[in-house]
N, C-alpha and C. Protein backbone atom coordinates (compact mmCIF):
# COMPACT_ATOMS: atom_id res chain seq x y z
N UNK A 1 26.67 73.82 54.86
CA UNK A 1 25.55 74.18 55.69
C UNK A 1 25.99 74.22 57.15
N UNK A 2 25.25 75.24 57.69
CA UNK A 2 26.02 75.31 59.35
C UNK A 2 25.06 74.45 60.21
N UNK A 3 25.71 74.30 61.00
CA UNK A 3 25.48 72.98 61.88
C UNK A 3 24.74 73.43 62.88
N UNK A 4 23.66 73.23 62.90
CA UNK A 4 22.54 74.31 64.53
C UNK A 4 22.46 72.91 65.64
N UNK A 5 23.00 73.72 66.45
CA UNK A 5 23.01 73.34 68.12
C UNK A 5 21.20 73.34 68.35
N UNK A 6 21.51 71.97 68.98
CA UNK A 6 19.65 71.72 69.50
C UNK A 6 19.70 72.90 71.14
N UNK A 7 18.18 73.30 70.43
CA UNK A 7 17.83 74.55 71.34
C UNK A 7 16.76 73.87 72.42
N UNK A 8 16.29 73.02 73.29
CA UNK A 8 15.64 72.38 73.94
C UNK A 8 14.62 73.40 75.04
N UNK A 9 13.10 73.17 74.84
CA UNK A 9 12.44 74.09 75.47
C UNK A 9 11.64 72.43 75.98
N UNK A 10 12.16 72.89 77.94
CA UNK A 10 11.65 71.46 78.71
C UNK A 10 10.41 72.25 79.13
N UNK A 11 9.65 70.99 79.41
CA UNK A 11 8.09 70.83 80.23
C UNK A 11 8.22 70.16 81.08
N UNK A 12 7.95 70.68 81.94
CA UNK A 12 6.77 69.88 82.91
C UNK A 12 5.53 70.49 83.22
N UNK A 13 4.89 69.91 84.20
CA UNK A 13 3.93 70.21 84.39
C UNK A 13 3.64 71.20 85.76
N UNK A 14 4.54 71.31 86.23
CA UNK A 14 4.50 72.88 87.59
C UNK A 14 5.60 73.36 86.22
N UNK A 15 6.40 73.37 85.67
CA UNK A 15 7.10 74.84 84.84
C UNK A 15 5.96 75.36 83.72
N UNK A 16 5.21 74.22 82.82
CA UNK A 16 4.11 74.86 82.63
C UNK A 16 3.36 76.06 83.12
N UNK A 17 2.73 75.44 84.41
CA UNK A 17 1.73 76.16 85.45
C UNK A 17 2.53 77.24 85.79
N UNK A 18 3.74 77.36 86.20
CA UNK A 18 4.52 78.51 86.44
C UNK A 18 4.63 79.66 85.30
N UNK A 19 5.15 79.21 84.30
CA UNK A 19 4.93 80.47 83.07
C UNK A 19 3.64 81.03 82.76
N UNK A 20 2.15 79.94 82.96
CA UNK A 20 1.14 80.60 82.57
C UNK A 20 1.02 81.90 83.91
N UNK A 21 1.45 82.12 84.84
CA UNK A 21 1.30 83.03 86.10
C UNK A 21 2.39 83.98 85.53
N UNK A 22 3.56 83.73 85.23
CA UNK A 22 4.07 84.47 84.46
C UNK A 22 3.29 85.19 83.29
N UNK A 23 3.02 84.62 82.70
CA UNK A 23 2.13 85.18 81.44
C UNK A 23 0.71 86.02 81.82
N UNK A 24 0.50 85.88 82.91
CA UNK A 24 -0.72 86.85 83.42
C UNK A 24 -0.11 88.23 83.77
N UNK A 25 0.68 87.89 84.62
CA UNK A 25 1.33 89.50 84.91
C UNK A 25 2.08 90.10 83.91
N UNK A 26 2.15 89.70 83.19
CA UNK A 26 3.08 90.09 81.60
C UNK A 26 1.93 91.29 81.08
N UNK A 27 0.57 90.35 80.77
CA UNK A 27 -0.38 90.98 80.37
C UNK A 27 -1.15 91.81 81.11
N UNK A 28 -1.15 91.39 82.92
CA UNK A 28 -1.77 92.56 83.69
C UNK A 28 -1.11 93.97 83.20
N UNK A 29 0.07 93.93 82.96
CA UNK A 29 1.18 95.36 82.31
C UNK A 29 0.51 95.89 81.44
N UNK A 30 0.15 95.06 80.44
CA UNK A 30 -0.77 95.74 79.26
C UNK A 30 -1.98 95.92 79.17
N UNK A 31 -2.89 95.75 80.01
CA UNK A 31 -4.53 95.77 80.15
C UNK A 31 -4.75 97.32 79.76
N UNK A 32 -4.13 98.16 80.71
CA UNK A 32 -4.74 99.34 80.91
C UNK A 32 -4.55 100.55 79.64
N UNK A 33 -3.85 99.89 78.30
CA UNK A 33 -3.53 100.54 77.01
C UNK A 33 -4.00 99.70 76.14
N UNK A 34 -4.35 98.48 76.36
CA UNK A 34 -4.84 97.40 75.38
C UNK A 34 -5.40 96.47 75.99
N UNK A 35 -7.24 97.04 75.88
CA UNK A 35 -8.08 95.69 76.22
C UNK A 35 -7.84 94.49 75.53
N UNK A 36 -7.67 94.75 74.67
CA UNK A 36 -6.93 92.91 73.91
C UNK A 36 -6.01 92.51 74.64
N UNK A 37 -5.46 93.07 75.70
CA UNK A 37 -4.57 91.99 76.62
C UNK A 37 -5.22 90.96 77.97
N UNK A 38 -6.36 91.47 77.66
CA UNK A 38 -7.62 90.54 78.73
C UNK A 38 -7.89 89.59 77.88
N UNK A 39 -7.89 89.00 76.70
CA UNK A 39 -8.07 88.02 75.93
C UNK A 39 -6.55 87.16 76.89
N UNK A 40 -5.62 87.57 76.68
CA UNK A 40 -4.43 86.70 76.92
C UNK A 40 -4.15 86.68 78.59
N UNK A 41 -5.20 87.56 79.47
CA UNK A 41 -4.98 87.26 80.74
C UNK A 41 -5.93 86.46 81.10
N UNK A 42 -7.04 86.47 80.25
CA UNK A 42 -7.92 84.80 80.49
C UNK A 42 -7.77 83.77 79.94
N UNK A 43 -6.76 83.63 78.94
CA UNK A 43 -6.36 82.73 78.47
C UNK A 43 -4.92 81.84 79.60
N UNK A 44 -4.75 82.79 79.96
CA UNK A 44 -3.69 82.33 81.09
C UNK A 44 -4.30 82.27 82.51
N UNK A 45 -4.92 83.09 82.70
CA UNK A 45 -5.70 82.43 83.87
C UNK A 45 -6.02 80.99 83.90
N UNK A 46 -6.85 80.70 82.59
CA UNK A 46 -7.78 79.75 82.39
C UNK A 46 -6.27 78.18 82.53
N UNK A 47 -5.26 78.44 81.96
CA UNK A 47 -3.88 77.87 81.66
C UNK A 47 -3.62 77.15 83.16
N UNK A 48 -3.25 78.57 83.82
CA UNK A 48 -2.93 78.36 85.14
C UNK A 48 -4.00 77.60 86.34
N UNK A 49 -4.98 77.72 86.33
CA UNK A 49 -5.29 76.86 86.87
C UNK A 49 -5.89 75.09 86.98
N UNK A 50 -6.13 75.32 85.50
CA UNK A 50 -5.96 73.53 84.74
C UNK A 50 -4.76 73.35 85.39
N UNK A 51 -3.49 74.19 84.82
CA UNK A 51 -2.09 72.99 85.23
C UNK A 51 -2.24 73.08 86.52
N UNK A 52 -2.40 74.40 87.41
CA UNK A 52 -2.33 73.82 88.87
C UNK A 52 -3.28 72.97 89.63
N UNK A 53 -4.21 72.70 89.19
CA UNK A 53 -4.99 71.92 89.72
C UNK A 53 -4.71 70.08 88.83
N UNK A 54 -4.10 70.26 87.91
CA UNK A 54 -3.35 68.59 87.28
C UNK A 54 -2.38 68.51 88.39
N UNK A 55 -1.36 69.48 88.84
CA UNK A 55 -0.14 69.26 89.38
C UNK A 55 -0.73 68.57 90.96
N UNK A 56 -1.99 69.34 91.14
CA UNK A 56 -2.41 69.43 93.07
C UNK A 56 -3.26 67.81 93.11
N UNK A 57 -3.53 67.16 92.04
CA UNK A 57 -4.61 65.82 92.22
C UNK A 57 -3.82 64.93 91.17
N UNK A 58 -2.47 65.41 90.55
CA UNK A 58 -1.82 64.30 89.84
C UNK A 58 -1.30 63.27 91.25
N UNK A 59 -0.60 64.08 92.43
CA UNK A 59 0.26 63.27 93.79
C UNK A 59 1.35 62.61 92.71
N UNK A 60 1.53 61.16 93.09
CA UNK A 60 3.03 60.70 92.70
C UNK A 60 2.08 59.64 91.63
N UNK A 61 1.29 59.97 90.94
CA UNK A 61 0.76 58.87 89.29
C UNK A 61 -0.19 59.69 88.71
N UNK A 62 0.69 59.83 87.45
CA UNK A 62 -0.21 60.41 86.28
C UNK A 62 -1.45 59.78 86.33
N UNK A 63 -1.66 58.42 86.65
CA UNK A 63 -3.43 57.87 86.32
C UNK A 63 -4.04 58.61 87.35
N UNK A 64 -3.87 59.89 88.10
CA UNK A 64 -4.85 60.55 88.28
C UNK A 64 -5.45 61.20 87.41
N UNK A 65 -4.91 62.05 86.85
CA UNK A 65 -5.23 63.08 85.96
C UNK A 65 -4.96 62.51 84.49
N UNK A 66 -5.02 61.13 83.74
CA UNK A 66 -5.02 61.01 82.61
C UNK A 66 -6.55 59.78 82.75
N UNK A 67 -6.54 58.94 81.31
CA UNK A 67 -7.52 57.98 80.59
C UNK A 67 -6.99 57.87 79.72
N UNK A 68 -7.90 56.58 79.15
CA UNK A 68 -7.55 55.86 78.01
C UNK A 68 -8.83 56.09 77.14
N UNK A 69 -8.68 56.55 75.48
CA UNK A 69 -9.72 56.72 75.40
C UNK A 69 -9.86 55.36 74.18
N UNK A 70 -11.01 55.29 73.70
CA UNK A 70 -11.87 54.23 72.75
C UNK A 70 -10.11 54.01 71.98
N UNK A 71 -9.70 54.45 71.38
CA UNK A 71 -8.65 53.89 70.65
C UNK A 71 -7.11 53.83 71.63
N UNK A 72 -7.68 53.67 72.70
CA UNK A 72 -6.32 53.40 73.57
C UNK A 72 -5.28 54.15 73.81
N UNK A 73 -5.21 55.49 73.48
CA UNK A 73 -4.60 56.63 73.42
C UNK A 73 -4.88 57.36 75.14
N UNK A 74 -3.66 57.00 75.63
CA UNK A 74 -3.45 58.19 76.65
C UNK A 74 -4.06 59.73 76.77
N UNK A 75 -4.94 59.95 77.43
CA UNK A 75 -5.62 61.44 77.03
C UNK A 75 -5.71 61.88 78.85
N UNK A 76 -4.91 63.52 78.92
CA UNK A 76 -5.30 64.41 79.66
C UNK A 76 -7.27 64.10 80.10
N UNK A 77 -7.01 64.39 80.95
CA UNK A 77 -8.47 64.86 82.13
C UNK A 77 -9.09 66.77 81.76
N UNK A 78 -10.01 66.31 81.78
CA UNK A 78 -10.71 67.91 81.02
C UNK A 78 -10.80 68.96 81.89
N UNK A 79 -10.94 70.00 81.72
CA UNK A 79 -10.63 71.41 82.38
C UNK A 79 -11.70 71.01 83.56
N UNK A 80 -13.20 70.51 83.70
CA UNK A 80 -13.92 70.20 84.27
C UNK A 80 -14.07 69.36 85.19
N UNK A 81 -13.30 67.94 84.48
CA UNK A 81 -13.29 67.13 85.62
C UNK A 81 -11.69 67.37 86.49
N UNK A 82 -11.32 68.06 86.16
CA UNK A 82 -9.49 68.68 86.66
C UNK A 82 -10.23 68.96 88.00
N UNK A 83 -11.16 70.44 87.87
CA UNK A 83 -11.78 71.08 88.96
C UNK A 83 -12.26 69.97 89.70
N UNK A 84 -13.18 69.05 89.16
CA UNK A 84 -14.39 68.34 90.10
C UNK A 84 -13.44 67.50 90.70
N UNK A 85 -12.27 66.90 89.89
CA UNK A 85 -11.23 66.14 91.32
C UNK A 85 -10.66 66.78 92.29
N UNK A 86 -10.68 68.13 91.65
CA UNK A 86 -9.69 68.91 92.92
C UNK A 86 -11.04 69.14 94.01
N UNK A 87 -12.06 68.94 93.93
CA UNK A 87 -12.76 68.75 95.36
C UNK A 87 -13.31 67.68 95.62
N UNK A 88 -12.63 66.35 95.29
CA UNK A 88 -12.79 65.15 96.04
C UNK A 88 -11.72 64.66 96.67
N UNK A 89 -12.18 64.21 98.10
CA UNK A 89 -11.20 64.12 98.92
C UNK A 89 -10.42 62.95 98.64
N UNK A 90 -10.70 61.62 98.25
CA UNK A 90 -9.94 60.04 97.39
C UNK A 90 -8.57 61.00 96.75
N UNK A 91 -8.91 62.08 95.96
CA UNK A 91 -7.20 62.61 95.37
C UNK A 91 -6.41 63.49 96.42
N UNK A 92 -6.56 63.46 97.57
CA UNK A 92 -5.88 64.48 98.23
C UNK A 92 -5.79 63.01 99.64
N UNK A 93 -5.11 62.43 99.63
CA UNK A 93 -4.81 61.06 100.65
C UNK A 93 -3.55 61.36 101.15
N UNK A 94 -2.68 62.00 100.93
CA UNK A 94 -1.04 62.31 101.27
C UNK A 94 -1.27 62.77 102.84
N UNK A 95 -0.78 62.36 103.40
CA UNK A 95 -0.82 62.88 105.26
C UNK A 95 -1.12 64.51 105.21
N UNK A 96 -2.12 64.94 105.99
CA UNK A 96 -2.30 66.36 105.92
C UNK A 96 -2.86 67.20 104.58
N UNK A 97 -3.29 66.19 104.25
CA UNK A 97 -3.35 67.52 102.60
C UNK A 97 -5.16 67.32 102.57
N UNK A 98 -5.11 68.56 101.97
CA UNK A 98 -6.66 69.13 101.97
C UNK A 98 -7.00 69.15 100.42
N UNK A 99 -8.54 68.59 100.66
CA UNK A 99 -9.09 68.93 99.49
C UNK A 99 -9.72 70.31 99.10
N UNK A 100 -10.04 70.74 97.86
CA UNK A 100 -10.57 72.02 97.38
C UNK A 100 -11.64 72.13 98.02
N UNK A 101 -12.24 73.15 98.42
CA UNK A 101 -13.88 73.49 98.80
C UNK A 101 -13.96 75.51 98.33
N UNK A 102 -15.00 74.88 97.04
CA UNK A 102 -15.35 76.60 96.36
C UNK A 102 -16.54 77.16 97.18
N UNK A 103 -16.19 78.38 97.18
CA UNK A 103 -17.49 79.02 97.57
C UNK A 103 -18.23 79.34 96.48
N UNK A 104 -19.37 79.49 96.48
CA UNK A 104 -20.48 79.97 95.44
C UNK A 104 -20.00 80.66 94.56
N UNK A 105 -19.10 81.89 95.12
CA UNK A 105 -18.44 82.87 94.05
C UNK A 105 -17.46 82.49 93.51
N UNK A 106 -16.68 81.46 93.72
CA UNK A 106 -15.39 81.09 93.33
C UNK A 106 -16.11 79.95 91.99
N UNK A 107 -17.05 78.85 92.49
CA UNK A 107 -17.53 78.05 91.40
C UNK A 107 -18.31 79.48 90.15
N UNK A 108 -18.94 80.51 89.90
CA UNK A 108 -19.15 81.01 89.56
C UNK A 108 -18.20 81.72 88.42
N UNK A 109 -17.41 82.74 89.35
CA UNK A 109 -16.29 83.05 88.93
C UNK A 109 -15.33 82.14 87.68
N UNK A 110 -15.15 81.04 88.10
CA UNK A 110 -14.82 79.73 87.45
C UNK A 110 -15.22 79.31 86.48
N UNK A 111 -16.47 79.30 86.31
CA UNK A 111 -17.69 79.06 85.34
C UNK A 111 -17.54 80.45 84.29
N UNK A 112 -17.91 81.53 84.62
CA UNK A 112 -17.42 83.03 83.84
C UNK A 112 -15.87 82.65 83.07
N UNK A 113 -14.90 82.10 84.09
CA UNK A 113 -13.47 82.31 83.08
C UNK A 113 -13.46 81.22 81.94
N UNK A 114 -14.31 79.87 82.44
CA UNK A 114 -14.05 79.16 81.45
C UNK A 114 -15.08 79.28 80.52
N UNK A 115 -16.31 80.04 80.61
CA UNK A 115 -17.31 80.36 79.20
C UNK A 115 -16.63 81.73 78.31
N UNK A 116 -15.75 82.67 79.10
CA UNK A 116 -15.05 83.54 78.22
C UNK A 116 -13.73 82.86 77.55
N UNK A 117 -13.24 82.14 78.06
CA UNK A 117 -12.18 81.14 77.49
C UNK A 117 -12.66 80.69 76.22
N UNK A 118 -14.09 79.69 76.39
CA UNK A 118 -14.23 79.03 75.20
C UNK A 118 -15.05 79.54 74.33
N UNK A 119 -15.46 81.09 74.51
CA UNK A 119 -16.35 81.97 73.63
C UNK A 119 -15.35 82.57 72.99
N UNK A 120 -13.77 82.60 73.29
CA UNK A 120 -12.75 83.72 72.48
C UNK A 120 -12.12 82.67 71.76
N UNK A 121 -11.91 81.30 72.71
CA UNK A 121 -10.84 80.28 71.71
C UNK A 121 -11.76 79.67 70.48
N UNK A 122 -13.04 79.68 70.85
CA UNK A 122 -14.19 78.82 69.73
C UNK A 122 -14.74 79.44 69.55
N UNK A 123 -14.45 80.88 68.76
CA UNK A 123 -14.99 82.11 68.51
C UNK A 123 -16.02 81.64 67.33
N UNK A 124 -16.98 81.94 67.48
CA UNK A 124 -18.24 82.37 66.81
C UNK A 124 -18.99 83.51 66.12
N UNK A 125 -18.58 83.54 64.74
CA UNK A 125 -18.86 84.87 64.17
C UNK A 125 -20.09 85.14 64.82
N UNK A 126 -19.62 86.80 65.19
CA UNK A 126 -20.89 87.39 65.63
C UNK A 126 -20.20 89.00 66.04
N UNK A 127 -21.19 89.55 66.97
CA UNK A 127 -20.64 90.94 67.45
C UNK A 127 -20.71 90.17 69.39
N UNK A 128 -19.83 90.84 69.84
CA UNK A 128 -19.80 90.28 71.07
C UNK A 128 -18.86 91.48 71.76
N UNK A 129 -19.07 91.53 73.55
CA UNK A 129 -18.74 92.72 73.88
C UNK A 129 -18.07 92.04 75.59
N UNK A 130 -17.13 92.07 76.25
CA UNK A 130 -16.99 91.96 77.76
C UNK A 130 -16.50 93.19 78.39
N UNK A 131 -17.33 93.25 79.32
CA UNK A 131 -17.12 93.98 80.46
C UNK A 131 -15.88 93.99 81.23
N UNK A 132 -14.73 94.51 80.31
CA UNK A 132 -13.76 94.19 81.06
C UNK A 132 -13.52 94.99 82.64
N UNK A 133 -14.07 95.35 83.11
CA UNK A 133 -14.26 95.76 84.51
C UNK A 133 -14.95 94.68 85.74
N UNK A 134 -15.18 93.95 85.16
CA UNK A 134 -15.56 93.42 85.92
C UNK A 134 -14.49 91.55 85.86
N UNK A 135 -14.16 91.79 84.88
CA UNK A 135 -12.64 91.07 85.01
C UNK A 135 -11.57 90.63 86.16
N UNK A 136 -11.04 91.79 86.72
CA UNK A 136 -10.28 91.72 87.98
C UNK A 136 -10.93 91.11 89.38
N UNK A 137 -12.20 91.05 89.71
CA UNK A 137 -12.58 90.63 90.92
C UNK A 137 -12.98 88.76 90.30
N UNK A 138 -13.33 88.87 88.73
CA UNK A 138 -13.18 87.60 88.79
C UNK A 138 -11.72 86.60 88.83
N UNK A 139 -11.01 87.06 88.11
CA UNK A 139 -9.13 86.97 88.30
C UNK A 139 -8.73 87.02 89.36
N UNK A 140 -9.38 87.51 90.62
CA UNK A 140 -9.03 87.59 92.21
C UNK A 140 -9.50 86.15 92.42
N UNK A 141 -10.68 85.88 92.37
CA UNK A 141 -11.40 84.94 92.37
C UNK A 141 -10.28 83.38 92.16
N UNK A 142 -10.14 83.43 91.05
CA UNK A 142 -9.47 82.37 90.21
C UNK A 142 -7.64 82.16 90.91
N UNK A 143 -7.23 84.04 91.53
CA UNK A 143 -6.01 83.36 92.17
C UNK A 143 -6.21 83.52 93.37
N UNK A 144 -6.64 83.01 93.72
CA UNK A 144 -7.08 82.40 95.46
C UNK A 144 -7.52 80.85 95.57
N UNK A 145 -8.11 80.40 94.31
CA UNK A 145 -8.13 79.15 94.48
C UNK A 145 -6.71 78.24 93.80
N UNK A 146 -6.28 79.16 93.01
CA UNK A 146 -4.52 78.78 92.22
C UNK A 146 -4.23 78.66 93.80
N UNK A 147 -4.13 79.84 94.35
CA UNK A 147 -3.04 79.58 96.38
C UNK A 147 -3.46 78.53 96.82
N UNK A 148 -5.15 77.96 96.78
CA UNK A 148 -5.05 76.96 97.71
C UNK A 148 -4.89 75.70 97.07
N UNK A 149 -4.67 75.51 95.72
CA UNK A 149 -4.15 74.14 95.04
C UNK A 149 -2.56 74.17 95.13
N UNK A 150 -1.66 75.52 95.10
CA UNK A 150 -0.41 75.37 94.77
C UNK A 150 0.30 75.23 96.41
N UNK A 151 -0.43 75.76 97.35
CA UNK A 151 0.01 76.33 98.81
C UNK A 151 -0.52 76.01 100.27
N UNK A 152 -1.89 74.90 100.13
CA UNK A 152 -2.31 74.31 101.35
C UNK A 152 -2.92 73.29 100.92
N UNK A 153 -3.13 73.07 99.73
CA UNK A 153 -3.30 71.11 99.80
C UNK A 153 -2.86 70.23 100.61
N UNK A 154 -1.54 70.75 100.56
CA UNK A 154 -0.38 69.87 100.86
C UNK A 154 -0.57 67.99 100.32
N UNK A 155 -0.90 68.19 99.27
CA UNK A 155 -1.12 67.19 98.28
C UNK A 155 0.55 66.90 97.88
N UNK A 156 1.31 65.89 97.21
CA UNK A 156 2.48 66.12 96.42
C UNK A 156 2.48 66.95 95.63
N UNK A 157 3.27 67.40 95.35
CA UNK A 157 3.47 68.49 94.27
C UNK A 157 4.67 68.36 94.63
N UNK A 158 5.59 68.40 92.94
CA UNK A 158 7.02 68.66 92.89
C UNK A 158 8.09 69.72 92.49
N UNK A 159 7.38 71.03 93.87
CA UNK A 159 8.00 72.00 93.39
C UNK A 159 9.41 72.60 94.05
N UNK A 160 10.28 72.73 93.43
CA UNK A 160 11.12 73.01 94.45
C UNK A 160 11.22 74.20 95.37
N UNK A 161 12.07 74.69 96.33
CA UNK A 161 11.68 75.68 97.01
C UNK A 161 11.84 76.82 96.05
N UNK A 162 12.90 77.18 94.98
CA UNK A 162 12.86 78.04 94.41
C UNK A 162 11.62 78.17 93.31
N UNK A 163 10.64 77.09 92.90
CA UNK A 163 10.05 77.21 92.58
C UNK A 163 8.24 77.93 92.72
N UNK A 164 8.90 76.84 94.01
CA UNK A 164 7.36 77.71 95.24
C UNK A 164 7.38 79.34 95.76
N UNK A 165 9.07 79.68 95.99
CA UNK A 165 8.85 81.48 96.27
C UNK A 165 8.81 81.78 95.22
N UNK A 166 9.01 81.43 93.94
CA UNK A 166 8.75 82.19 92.75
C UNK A 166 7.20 82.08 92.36
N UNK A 167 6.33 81.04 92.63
CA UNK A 167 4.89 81.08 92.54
C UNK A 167 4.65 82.23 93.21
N UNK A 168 4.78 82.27 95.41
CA UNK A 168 4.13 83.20 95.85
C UNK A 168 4.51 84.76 95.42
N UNK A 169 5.52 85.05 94.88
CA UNK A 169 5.80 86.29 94.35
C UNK A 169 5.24 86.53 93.28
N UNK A 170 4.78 85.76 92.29
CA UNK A 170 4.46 86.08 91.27
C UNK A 170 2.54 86.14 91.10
N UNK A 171 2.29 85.98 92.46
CA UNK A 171 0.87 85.51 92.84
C UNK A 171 0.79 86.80 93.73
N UNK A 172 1.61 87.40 94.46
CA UNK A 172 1.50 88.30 95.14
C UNK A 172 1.46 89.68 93.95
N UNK A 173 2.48 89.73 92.65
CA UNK A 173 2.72 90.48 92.22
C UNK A 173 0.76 90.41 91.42
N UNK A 174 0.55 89.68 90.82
CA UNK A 174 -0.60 89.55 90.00
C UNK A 174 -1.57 89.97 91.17
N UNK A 175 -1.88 89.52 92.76
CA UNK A 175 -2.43 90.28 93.12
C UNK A 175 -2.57 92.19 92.79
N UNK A 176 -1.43 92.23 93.54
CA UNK A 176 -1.76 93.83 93.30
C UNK A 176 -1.55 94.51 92.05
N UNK A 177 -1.60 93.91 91.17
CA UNK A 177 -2.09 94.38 89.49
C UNK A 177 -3.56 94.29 89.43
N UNK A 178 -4.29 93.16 90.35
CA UNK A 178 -5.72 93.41 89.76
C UNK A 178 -5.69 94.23 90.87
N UNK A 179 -5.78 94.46 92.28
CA UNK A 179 -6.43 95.15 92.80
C UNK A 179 -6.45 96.82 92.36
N UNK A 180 -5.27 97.02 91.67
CA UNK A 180 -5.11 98.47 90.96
C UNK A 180 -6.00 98.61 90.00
N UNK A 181 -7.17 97.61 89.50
CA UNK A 181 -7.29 97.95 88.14
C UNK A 181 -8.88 98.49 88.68
């Protein structure tokens, strides 16, 4: 029998957040021949900003962004309360760093990606229809508040520099994919 070399696929939690931004512009490519690729650009939207907003209110201790639950098990912080820490100022204490503040349209917007998120992942037989046109101004929406968790918190975050010009390029590139659409 041949002997297989361990193939190791690492995590963290900004390389996470980084591939799901990757994985949006993958699929911005395919929108415009296959509306089924808006399933996987809100699914990565929805990706990308959970991890960036764990990475922007984790600072230097996971007991931000984790709990203990009834059986003592270490458990992640929910897509919801992720957001509601990222606009309290107690998680953003690092010299200079800013907390989140949404505008009406952005909490909105927010609210839209994560009820299409959990209407496609906890699909419910039925007939069901989205407006995918109206998609892109909410995806504008969603990466503008990714910029200000990954790019003016100034919360800790452990990204390196090659990591951070590869965010704003890849944030710049996903810009002008939605604005084309």
């Amino acid at each position: 029998m041949k002997n297989i070399e361990p193939n190791w696929l690492r995590l963290t939690e900004e390389v996470n957040a980084i591939d799901y931004l990757e994985q949006i512009s993958y699929f911005l490519d395919l929108v415009n021949t296959n509306n089924f690729a808006w399933k996987w650009v809100i699914f990565a939207f929805h990706g990308a900003l959970y991890s960036f907003a764990i990475c922007a209110i984790k600072g230097t201790s996971k007991h931000n962004v984790t709990y203990y639950d009834k059986n003592g098990r270490e458990r992640l912080i929910s897509f919801p309360t992720a957001i509601e820490r990222c606009q309290q100022e107690e998680y953003f204490r690092s010299r200079g760093s800013q907390y989140l503040q949404l505008s009406t349209q952005e909490k909105e917007s927010i609210s839209e990606l994560s009820d299409f998120r959990n209407d496609i992942e906890y699909y419910i037989p039925k007939g069901w229809s989205i407006n995918v046109n109206m998609l892109p101004k909410i995806a504008l929406d969603i990466l503008s508040v990714i910029g200000f968790l990954v790019l003016e918190t100034k919360n800790y975050q452990d990204y390196s520099d090659e990591q951070e010009e590869k965010i704003r390029n890849l944030m710049n590139d996903i810009k002008q994919k939605l604005e084309h659409q």
